[in-house]
Protein backbone atom coordinates (compact mmCIF):
# COMPACT_ATOMS: atom_id res chain seq x y z
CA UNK A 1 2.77 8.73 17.12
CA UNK A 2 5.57 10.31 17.96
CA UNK A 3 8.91 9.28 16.56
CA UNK A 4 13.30 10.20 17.09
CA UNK A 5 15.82 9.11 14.85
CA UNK A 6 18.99 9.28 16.88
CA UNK A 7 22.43 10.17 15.54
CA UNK A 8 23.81 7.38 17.88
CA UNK A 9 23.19 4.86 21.31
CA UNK A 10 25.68 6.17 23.42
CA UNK A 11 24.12 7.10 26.93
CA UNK A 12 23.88 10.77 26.33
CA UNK A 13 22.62 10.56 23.13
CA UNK A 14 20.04 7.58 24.31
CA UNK A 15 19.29 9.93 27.37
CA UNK A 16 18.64 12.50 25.86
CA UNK A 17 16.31 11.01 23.19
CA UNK A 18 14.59 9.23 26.05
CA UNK A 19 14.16 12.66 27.87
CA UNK A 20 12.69 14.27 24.83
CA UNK A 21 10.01 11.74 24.20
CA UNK A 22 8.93 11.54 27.80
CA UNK A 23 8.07 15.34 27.66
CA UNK A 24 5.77 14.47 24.47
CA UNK A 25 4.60 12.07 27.01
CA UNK A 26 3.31 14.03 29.90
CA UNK A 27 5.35 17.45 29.84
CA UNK A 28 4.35 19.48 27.07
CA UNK A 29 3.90 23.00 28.06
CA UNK A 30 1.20 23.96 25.27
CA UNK A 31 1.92 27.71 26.12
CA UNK A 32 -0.06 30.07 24.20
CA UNK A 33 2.46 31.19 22.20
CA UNK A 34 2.69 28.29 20.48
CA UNK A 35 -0.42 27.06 20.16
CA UNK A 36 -1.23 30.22 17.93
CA UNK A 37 1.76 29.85 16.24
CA UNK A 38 0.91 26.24 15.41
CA UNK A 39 -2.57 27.06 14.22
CA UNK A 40 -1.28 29.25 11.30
CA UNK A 41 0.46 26.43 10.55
CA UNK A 42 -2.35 23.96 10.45
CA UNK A 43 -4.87 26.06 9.22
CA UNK A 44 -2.10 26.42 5.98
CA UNK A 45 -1.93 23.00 6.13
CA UNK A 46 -5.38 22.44 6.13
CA UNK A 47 -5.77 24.75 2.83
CA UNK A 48 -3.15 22.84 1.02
CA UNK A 49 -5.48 19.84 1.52
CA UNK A 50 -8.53 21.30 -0.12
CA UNK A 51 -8.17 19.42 -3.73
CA UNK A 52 -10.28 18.03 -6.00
CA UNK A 53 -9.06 14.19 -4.74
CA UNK A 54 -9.24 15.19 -1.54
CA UNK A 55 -12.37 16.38 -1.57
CA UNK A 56 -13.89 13.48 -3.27
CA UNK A 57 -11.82 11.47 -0.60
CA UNK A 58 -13.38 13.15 2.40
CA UNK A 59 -17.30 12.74 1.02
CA UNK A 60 -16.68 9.32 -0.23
CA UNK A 61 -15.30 8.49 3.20
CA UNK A 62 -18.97 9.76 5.14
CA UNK A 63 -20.72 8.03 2.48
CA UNK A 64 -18.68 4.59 3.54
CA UNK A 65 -18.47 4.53 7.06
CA UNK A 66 -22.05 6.17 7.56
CA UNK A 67 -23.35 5.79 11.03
CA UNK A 68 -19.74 5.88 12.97
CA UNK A 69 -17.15 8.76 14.01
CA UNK A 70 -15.33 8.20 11.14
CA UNK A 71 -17.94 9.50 9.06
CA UNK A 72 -18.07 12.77 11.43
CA UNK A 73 -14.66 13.42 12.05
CA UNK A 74 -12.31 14.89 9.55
CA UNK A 75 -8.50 14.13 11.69
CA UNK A 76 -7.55 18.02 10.94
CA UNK A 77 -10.81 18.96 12.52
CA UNK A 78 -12.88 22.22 11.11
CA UNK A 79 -11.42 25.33 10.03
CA UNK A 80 -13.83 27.01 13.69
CA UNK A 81 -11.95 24.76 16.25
CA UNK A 82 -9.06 25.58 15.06
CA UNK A 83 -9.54 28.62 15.57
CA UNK A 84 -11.37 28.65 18.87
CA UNK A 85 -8.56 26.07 20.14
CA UNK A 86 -6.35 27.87 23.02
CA UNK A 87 -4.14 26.34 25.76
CA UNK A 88 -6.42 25.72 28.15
CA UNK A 89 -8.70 23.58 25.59
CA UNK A 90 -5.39 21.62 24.44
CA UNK A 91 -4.04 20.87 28.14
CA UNK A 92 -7.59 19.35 28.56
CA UNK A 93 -7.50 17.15 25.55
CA UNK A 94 -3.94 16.17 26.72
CA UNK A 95 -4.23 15.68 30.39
CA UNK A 96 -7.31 13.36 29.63
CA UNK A 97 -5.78 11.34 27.36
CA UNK A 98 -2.43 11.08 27.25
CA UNK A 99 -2.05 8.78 30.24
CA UNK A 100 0.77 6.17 30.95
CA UNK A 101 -1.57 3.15 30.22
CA UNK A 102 -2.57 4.41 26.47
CA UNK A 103 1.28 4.73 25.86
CA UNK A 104 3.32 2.22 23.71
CA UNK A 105 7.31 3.20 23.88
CA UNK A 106 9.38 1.25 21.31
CA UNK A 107 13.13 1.07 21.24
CA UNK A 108 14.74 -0.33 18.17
CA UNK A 109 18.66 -0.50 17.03
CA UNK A 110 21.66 -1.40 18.43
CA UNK A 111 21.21 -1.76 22.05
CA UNK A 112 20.46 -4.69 24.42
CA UNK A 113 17.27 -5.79 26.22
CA UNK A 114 18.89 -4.53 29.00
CA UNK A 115 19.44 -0.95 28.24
CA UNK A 116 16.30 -0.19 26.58
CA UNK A 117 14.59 -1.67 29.70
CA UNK A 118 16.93 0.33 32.10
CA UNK A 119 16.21 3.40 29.86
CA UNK A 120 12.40 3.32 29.66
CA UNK A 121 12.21 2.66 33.40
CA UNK A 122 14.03 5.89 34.30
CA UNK A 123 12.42 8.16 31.85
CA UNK A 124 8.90 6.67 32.29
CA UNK A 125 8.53 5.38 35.19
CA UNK A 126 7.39 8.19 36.96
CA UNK A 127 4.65 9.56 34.73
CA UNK A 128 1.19 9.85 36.07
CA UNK A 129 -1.92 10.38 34.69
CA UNK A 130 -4.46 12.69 35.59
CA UNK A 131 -6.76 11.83 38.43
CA UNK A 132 -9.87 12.47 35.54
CA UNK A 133 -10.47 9.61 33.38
CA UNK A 134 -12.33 9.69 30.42
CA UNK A 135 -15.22 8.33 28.80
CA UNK A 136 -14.40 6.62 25.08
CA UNK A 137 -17.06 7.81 23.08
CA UNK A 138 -19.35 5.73 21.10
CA UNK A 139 -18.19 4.62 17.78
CA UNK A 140 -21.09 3.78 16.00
CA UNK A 141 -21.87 1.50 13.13
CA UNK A 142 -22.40 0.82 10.09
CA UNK A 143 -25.58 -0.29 8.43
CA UNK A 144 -24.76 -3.98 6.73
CA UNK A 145 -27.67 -4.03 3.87
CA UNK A 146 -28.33 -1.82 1.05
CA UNK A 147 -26.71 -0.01 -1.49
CA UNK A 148 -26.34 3.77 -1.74
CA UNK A 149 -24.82 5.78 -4.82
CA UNK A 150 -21.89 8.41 -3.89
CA UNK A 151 -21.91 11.04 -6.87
CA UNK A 152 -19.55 14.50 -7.25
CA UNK A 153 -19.03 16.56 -9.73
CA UNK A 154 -15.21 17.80 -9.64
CA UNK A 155 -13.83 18.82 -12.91
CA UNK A 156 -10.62 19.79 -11.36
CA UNK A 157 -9.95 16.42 -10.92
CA UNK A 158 -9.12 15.85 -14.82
CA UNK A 159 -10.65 12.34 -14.53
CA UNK A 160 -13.66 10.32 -13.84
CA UNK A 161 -12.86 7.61 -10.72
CA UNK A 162 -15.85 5.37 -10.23
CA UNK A 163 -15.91 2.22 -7.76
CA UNK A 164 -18.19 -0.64 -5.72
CA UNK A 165 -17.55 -1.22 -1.83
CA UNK A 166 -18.13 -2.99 0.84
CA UNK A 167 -18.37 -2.36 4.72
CA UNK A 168 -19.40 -4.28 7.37
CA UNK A 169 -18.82 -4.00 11.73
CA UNK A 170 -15.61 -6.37 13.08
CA UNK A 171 -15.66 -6.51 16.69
CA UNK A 172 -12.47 -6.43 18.17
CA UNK A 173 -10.36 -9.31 18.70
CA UNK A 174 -7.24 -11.18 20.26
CA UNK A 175 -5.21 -12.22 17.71
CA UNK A 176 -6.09 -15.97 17.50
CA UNK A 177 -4.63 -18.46 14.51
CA UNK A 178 -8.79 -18.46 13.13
CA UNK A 179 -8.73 -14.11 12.87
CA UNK A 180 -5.18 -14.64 10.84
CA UNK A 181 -7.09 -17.01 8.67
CA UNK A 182 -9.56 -15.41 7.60
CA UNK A 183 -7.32 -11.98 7.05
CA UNK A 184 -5.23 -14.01 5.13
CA UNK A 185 -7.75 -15.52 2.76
CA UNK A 186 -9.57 -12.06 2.87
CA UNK A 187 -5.80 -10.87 1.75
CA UNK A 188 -5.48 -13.56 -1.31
CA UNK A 189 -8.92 -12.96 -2.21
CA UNK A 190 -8.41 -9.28 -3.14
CA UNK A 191 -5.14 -9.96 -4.64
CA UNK A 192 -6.79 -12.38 -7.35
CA UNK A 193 -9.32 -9.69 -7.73
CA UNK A 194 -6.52 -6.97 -8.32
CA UNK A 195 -4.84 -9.49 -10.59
CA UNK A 196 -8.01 -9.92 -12.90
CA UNK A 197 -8.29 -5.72 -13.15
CA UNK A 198 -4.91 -5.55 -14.08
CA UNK A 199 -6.04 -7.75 -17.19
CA UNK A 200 -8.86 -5.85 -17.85
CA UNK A 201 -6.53 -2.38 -17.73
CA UNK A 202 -4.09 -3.97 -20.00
CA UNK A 203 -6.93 -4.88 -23.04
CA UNK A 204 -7.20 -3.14 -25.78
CA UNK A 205 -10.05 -0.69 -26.14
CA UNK A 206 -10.63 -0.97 -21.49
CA UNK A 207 -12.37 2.18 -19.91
CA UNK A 208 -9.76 1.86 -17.38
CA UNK A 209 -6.69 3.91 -17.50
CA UNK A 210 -5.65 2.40 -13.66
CA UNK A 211 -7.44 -0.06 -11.59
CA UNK A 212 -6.93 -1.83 -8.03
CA UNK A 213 -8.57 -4.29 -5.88
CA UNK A 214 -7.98 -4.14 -2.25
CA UNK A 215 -9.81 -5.12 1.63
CA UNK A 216 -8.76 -4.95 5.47
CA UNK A 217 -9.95 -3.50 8.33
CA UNK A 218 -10.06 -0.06 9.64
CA UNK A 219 -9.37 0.86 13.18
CA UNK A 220 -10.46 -2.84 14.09
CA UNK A 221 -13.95 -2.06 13.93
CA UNK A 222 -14.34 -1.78 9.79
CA UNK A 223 -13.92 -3.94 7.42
CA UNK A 224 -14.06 -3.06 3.66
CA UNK A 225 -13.66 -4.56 0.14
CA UNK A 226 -12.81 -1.66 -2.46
CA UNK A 227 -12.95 -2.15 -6.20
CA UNK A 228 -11.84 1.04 -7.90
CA UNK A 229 -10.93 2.83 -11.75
CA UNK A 230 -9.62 5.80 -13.38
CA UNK A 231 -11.62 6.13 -16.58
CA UNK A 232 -13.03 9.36 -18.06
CA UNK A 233 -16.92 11.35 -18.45
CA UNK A 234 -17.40 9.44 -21.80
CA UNK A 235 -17.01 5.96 -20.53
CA UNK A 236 -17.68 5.89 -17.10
CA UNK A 237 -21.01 3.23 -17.55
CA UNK A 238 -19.29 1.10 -19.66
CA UNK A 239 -16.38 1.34 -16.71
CA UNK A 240 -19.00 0.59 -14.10
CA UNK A 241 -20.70 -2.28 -15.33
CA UNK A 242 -17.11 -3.62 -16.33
CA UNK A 243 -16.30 -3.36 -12.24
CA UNK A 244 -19.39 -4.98 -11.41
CA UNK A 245 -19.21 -7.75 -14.10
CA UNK A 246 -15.66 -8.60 -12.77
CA UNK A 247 -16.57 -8.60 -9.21
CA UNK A 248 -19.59 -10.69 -9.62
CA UNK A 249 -17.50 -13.31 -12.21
CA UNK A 250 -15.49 -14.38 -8.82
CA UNK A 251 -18.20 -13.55 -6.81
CA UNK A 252 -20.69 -16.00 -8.46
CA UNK A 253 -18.06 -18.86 -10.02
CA UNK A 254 -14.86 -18.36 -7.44
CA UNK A 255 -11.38 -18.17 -9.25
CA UNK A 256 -9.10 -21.01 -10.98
CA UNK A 257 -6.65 -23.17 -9.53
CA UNK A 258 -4.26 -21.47 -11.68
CA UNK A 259 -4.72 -17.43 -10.22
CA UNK A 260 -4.82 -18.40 -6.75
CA UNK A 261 -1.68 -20.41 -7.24
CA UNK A 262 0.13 -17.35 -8.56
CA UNK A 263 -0.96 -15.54 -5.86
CA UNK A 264 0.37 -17.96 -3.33
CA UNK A 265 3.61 -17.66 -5.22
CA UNK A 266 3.64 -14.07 -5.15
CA UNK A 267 3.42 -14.34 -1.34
CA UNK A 268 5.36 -17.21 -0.67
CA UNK A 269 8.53 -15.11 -2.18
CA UNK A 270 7.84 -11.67 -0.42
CA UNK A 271 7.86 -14.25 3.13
CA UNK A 272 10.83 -15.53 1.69
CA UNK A 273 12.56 -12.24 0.92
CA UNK A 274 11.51 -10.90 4.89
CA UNK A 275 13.68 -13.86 6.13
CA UNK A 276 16.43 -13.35 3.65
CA UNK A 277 16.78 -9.59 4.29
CA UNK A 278 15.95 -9.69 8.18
CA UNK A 279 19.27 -8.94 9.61
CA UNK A 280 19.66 -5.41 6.97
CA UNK A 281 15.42 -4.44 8.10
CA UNK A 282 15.23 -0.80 8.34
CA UNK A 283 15.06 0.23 12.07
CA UNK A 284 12.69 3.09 11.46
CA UNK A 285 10.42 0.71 9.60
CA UNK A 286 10.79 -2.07 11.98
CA UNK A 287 9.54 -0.14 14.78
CA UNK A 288 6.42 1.44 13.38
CA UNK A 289 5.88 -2.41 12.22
CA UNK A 290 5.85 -3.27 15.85
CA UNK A 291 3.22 -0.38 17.25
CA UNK A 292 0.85 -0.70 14.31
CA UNK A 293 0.80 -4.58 15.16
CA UNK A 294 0.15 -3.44 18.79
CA UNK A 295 -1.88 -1.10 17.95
CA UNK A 296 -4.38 -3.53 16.46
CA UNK A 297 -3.79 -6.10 19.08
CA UNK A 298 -1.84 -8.46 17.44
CA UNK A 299 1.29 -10.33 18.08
CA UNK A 300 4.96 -9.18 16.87
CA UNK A 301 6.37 -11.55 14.86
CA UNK A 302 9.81 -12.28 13.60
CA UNK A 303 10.63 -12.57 9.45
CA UNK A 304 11.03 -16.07 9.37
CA UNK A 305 8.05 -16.92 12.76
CA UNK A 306 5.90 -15.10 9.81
CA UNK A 307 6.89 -17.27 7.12
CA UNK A 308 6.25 -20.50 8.93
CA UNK A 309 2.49 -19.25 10.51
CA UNK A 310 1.69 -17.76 6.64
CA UNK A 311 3.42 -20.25 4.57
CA UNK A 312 1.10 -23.23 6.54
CA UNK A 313 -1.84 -20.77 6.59
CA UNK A 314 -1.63 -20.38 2.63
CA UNK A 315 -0.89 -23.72 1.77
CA UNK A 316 -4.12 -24.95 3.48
CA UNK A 317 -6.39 -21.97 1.20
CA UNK A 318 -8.32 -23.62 -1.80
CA UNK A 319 -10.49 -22.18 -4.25
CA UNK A 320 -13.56 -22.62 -2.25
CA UNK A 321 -12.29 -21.32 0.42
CA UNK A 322 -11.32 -17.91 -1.99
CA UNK A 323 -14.93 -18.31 -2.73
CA UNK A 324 -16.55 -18.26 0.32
CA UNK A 325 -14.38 -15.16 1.58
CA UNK A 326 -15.37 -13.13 -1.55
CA UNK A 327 -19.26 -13.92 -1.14
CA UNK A 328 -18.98 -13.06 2.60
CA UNK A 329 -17.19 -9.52 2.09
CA UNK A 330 -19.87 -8.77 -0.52
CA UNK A 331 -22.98 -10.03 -0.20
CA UNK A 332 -23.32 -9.80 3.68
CA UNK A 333 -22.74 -6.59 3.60
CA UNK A 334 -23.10 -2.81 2.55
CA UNK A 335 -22.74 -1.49 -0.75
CA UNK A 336 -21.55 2.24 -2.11
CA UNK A 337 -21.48 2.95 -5.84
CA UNK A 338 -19.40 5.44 -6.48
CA UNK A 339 -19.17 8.34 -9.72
CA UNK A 340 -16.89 11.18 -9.18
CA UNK A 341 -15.00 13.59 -11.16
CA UNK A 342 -15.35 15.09 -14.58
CA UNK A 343 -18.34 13.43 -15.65
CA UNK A 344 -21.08 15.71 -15.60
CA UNK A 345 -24.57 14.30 -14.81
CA UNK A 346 -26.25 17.17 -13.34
CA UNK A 347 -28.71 18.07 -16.32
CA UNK A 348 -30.41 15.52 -17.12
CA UNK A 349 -33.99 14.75 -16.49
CA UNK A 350 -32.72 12.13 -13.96
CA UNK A 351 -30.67 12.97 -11.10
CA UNK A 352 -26.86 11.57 -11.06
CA UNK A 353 -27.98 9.11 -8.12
CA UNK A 354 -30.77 7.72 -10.29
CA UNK A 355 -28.58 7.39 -13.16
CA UNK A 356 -25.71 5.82 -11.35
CA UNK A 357 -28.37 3.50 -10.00
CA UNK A 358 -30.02 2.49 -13.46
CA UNK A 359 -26.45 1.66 -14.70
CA UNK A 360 -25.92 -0.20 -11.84
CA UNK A 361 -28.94 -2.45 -11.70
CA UNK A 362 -28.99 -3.10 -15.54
CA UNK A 363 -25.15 -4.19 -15.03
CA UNK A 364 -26.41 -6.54 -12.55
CA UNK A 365 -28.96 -8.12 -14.04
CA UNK A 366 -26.94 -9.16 -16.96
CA UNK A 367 -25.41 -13.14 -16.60
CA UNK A 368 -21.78 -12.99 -16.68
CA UNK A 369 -19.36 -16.35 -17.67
CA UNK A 370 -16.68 -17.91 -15.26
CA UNK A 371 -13.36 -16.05 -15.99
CA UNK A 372 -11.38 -17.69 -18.66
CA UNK A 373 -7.59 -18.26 -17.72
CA UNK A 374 -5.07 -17.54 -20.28
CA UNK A 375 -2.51 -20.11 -21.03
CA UNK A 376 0.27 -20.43 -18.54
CA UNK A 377 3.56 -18.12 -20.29
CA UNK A 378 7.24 -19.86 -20.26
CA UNK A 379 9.71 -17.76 -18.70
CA UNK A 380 12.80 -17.58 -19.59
CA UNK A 381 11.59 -17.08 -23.10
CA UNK A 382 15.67 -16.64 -24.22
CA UNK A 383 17.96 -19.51 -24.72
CA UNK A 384 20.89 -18.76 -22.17
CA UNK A 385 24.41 -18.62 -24.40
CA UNK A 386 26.32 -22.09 -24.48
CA UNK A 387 29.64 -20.42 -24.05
CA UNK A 388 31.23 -17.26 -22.26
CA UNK A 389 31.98 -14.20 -23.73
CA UNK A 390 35.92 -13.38 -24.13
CA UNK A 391 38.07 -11.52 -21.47
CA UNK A 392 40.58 -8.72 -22.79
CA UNK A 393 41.35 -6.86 -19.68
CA UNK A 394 40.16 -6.39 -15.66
CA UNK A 395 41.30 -3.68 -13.81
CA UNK A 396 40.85 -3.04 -9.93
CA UNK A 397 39.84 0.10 -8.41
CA UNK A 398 40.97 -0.71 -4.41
CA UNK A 399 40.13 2.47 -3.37
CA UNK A 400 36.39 2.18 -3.80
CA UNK A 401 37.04 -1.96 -3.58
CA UNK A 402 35.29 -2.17 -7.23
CA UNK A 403 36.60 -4.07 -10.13
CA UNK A 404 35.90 -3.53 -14.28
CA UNK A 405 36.18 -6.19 -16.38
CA UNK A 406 36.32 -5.63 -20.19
CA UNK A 407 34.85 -8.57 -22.79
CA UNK A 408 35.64 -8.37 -26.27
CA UNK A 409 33.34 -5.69 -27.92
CA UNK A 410 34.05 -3.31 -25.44
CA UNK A 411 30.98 -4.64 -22.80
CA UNK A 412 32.26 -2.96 -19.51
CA UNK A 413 31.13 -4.72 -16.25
CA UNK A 414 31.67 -2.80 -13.58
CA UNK A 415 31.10 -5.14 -10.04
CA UNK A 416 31.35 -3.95 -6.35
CA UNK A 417 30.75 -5.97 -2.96
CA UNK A 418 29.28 -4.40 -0.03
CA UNK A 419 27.17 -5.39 2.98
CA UNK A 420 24.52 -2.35 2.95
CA UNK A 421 21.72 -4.69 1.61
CA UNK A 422 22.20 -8.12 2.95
CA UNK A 423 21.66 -11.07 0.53
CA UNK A 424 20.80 -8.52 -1.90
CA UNK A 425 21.51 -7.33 -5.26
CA UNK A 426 21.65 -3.95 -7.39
CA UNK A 427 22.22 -3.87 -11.13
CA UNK A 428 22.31 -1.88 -13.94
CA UNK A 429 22.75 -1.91 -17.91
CA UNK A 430 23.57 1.04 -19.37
CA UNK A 431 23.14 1.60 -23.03
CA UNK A 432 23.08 4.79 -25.81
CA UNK A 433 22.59 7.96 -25.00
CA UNK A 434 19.52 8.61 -22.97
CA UNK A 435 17.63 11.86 -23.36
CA UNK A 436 20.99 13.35 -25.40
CA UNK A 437 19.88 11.51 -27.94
CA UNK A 438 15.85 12.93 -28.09
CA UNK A 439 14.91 14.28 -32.19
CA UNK A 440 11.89 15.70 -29.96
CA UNK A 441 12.03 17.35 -26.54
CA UNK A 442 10.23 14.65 -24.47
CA UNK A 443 10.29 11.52 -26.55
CA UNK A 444 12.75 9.81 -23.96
CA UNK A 445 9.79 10.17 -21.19
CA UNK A 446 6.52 8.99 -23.69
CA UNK A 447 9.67 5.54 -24.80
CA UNK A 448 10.31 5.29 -20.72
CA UNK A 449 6.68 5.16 -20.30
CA UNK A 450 5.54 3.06 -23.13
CA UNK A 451 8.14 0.11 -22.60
CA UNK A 452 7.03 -0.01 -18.84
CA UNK A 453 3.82 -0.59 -20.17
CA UNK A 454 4.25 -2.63 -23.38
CA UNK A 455 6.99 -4.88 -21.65
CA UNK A 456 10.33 -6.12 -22.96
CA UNK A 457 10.80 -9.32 -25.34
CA UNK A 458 8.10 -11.92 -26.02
CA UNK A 459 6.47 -10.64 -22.93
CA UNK A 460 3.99 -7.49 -21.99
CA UNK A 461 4.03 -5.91 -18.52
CA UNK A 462 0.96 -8.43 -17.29
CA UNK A 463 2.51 -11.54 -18.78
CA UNK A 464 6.04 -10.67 -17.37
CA UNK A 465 4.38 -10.31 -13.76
CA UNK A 466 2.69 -13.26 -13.94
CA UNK A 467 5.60 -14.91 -15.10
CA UNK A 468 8.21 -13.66 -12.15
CA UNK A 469 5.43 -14.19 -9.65
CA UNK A 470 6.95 -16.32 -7.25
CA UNK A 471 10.32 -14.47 -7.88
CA UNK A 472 11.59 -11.08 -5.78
CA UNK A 473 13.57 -10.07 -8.37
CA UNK A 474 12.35 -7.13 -10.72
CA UNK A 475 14.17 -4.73 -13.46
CA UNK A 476 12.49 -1.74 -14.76
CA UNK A 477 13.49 0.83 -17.58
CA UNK A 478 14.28 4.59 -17.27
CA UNK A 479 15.61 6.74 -20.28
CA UNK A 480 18.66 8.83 -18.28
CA UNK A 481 20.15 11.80 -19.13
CA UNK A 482 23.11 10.08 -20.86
CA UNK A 483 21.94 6.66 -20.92
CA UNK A 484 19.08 4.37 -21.74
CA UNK A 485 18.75 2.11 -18.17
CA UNK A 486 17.43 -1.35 -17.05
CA UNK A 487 17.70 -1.64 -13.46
CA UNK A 488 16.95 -4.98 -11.33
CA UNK A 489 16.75 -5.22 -7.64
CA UNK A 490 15.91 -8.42 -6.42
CA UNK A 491 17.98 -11.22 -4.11
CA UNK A 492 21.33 -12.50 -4.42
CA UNK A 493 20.33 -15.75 -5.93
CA UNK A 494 17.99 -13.92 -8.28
CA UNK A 495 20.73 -12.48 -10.60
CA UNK A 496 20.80 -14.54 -13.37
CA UNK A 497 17.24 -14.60 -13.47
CA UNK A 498 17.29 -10.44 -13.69
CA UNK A 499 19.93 -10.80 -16.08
């Protein structure tokens, strides 16, 4: 992808953007020159990459998507064609394939139909592809029964990560009201699963340090359901077994009415917040939005076209169907059981495959009980005040437009209007003295991170979040350099809730 952020959308500027990105297009020069100037460049970028993560990333990856390119192809490519790469290899690669039909040109910003249309026709219009066409190669696939054990030992990682998968093939697709269905309860379904690991991070005593559920598909011909943890060498089977436990809890007696309700809230108000916030979107976002969709073949869709098509999609989902999606992702498919990082398994009379395996099969022989649901938390737990607080003094500041108004006690509240975020609102309470008032260097970072944590009120960080779900609006701590800070960001109509 290639992508310009223009200063302006006057013609020159627009004419000139448009000229640069039709020489991307079909008139690169690729002189020699710069191809080995590039390749110091890459090859420097290439070292860089070589980390613990990402080499646990890259392995993990082969072990996945066995059987297909993906598994073969690293995207920087090896360390000997990079350097066996010259200009005549690169005009080959480029002449080949980058031909008018695989190109997508998006225009987004403030300009009409009509000039974007005028401007792509004169700048692209004339391209032509090579008279060679080529030959896709063939992508492979994966093998849908099984389960294989992924184990490396990287003690420059500083932690242990361990996780279940699965993958299975997706054929390609039009984008038809029964594929958004099933992505969507696919979607919900790993959402209640990330929901339930974020209780089991938050307990006292869990293996887990970090935790995340998530599924999709991958370059339309993947699909995958990922259950992952940070934990460390000493805990890493109790960790494992926890992963499969809480996998095979929804897996084997679905999810309450409860969860999959808070989910629905949790998406209902993101929808919402799209439509609210359409007419302030982010060009540069809004336009890779529109080529990924294309990209995968499916139709570009307004904020609030979204909300209707989701809103009636999720309102239709029940528990059996939550169900039904879960046992499809996992048990008609692949597995990979994964151990990696700082736990150490290489000396034992086993190897670390057979020992990842004998944890695994003993976790899954062992019954596990339907998920008990926690009792539904009030929110808000404080009684708002009956009466307002006293007025001594408001002053106006018209050269930034701002106004301070002073309440008895010396509260300051300090308000400004402005159009930048649409329907939106910014806050801020500012209190003591921050990191000026540290007894110990570093105390104000360990309080920032333990309230974010522990939560604020009669509420901890998992109770707070199910709480808001539904809601847009969130406010987080930070301990500034003068000041102790709760910001909120949420909607307009949200600010008495943040408050």
């Amino acid at each position: 992808m290639y992508k310009l952020l223009l200063p302006g959308t006057d013609e020159k500027t627009l004419n000139e953007g448009m000229q640069v990105l039709a020489d991307y297009a079909r008139g690169a020069l690729l002189l020699e020159s710069e191809v080995n100037s590039e390749r110091g460049v890459i090859l420097a970028e290439k070292r860089t990459r070589d980390s613990a993560g990402s080499r646990i990333s890259k392995n993990l990856l082969k072990h996945e998507f066995t059987g297909t390119r993906v598994a073969l192809r690293d995207p920087i490519g090896t360390e000997q064609t990079l350097l066996a790469a010259d200009s005549r290899l690169l005009r080959s690669f480029y002449d080949a394939w980058y031909r008018p039909e695989n190109m997508i040109v998006v225009l987004v910003g403030d300009i009409t139909p009509d000039q974007a249309r005028e401007s792509i026709h004169q700048y692209f219009s004339e391209l032509h592809a090579s008279k060679k066409i080529p030959s896709c190669f063939d992508f492979g696939r994966v093998r849908e029964a099984g389960t294989d054990i992924f184990y490396q030992y990287e003690p420059d990682l500083g932690l242990t990560n361990i996780g279940i998968s699965a993958t299975w093939n997706v054929q390609p697709q039009a984008d038809t009201m029964e594929k958004e269905r099933m992505q969507l309860q696919n979607y919900v379904a790993s959402l209640l699963l990330n929901n339930r690991l974020q209780h089991v991070v938050n307990k006292e005593n869990s293996p887990f340090s970090k935790a995340q559920a998530y599924s999709g598909t991958f370059v339309q011909r993947l699909g995958y359901l990922v259950l992952s943890a940070r934990t460390n060498a000493e805990t890493w089977q109790q960790g494992l077994s926890l992963l499969e436990h809480t996998l095979r809890q929804a897996v084997t007696h679905g999810v309450t009415a409860a969860e999959l309700e808070r989910v629905k809230n949790e998406i209902n108000a993101e929808l919402d917040q799209a439509v609210q916030t359409a007419d302030s979107q982010d060009s540069n976002t809004l336009a890779s939005d529109i080529i990924r969709k294309i990209n995968r073949n499916e139709v570009v869709l307004s904020p609030l076209q979204e909300q209707r098509l989701y809103g009636a999609l999720l309102a239709k989902i029940s528990i059996a169907d939550i169900k039904e999606a879960l046992q499809q992702m996992w048990l008609h498919s692949r597995h990979v059981v994964e151990v990696a990082g700082t736990a150490d398994l290489r000396a034992a009379d086993l190897t670390p495959e057979q020992q990842i395996l004998r944890v695994w099969s003993r976790a899954a022989a062992t019954p596990v009980q339907a998920w008990l649901q926690e009792e539904k938390i009030a929110f808000p737990y404080l009684i708002p005040p009956r009466g307002n607080g006293t007025v001594v003094q408001v002053v106006a500041h018209p050269a930034i437009d701002a106004t301070t108004t002073v309440l008895a006690g010396g509260l300051r509240i300090n308000v400004k209007k402005t159009d930048f975020k649409d329907r939106q609102v910014l806050l801020g309470v500012h209190f003591g003295n921050g990191r000026l008032a540290e007894p110990v260097a570093g105390l104000g970072q360990l309080a920032e991170a333990v309230i974010k944590e522990s939560g604020v009120g009669n509420l901890n960080r998992e109770q707070l979040e199910a709480a808001l779900a539904g809601r847009n609006g969130r406010v987080t701590f930070s301990v500034g350099s003068e000041s102790f800070v709760f910001s909120g960001k949420g909607l307009s109509s949200e600010l008495e809730l943040m408050l």
